[in-house]
C-alpha atoms as a PDB file:
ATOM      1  CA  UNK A   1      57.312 -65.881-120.009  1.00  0.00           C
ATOM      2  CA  UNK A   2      53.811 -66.237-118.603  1.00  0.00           C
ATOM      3  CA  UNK A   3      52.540 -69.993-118.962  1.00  0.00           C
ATOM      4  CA  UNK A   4      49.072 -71.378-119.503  1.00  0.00           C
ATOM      5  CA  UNK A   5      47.979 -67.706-120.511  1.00  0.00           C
ATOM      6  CA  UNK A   6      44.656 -67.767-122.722  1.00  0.00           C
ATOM      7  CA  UNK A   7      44.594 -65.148-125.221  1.00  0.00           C
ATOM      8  CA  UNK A   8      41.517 -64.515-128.157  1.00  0.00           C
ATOM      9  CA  UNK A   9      43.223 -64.161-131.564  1.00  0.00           C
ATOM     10  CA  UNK A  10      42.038 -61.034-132.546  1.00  0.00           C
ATOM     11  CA  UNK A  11      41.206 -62.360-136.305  1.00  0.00           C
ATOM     12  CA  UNK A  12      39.302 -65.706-135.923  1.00  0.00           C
ATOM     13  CA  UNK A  13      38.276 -65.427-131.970  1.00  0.00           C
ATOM     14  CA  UNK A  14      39.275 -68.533-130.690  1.00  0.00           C
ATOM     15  CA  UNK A  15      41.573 -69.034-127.863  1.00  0.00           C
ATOM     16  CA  UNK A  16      44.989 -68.882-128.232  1.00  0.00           C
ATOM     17  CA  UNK A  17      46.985 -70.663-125.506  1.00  0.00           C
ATOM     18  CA  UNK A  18      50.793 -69.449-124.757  1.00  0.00           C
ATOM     19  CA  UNK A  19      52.340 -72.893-124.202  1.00  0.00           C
ATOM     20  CA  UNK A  20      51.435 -73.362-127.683  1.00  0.00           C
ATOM     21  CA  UNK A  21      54.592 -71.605-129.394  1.00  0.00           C
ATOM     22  CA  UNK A  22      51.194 -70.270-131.727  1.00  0.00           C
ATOM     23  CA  UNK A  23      50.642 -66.801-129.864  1.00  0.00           C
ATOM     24  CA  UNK A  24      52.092 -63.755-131.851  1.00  0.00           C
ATOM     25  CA  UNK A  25      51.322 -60.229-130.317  1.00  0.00           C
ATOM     26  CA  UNK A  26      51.171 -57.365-132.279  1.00  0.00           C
ATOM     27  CA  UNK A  27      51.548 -54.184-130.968  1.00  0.00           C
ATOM     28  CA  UNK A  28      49.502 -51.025-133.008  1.00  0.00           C
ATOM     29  CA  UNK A  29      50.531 -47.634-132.607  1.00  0.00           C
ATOM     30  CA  UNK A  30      48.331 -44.628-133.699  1.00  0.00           C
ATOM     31  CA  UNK A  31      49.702 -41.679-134.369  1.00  0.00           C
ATOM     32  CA  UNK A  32      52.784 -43.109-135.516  1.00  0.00           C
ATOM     33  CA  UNK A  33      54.084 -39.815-137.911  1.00  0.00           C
ATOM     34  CA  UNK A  34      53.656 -37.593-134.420  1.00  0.00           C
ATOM     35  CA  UNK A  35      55.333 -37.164-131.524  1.00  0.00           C
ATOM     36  CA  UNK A  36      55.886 -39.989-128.727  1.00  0.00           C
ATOM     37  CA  UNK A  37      53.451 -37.427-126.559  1.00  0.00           C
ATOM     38  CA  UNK A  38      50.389 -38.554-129.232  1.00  0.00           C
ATOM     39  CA  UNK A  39      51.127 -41.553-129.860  1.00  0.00           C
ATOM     40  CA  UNK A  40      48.848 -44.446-128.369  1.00  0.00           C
ATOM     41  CA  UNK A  41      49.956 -48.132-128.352  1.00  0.00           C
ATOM     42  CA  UNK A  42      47.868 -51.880-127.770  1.00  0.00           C
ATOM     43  CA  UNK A  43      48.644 -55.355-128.206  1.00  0.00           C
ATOM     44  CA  UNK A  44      46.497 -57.652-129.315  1.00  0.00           C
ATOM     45  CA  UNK A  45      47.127 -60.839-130.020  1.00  0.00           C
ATOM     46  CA  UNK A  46      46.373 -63.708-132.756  1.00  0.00           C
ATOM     47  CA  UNK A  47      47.584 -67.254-134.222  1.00  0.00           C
ATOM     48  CA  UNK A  48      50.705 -66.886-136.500  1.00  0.00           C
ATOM     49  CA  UNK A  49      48.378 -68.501-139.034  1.00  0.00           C
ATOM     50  CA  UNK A  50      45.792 -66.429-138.741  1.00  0.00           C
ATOM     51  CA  UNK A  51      48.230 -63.248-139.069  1.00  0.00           C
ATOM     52  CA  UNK A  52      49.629 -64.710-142.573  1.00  0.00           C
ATOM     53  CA  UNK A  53      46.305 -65.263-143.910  1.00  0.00           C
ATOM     54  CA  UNK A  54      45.327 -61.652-143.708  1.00  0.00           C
ATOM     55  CA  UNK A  55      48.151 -60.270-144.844  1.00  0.00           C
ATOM     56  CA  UNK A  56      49.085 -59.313-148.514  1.00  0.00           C
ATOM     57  CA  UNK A  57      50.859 -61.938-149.978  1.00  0.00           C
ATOM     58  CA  UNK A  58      53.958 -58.790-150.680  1.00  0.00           C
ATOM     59  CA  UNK A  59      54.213 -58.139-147.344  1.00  0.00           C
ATOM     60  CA  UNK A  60      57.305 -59.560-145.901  1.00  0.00           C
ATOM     61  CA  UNK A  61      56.245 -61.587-142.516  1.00  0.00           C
ATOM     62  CA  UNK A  62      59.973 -62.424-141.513  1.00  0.00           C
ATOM     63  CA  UNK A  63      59.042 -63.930-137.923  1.00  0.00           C
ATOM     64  CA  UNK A  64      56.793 -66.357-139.463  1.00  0.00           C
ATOM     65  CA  UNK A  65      60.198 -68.031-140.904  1.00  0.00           C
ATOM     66  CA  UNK A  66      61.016 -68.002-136.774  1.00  0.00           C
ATOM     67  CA  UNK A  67      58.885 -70.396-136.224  1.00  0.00           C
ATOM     68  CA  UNK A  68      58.092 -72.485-139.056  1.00  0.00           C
END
């Protein structure tokens, strides 16, 4: 684990320090219904709270419980 990384939460822009226990990555992958040869991946990163205010409140966020 890398320590005293800065990160930008990709939802609110402000920096997200790793020492924190606050920096979730996501990892988005186009393409995903093709095969591995098309698909493209990148992780971005963002605060855990940030991530659960965004999302629809149906949509199970089981690592949130992680870390709560």
């Amino acid at each position: 684990m890398m320590r005293n990384q800065k990160y930008r939460c990709c939802f609110c822009g402000e920096t997200v320090i790793s020492n924190e226990m606050d920096v979730t990555g996501l990892i988005v992958v186009s393409n995903w219904d093709k095969g591995v040869d098309r698909q493209q991946e990148q992780q971005l990163f963002c605060h855990m709270n940030c991530l659960k205010e965004r999302l629809e409140e149906s949509v199970p966020l089981y690592i949130a419980d992680l870390i709560d």
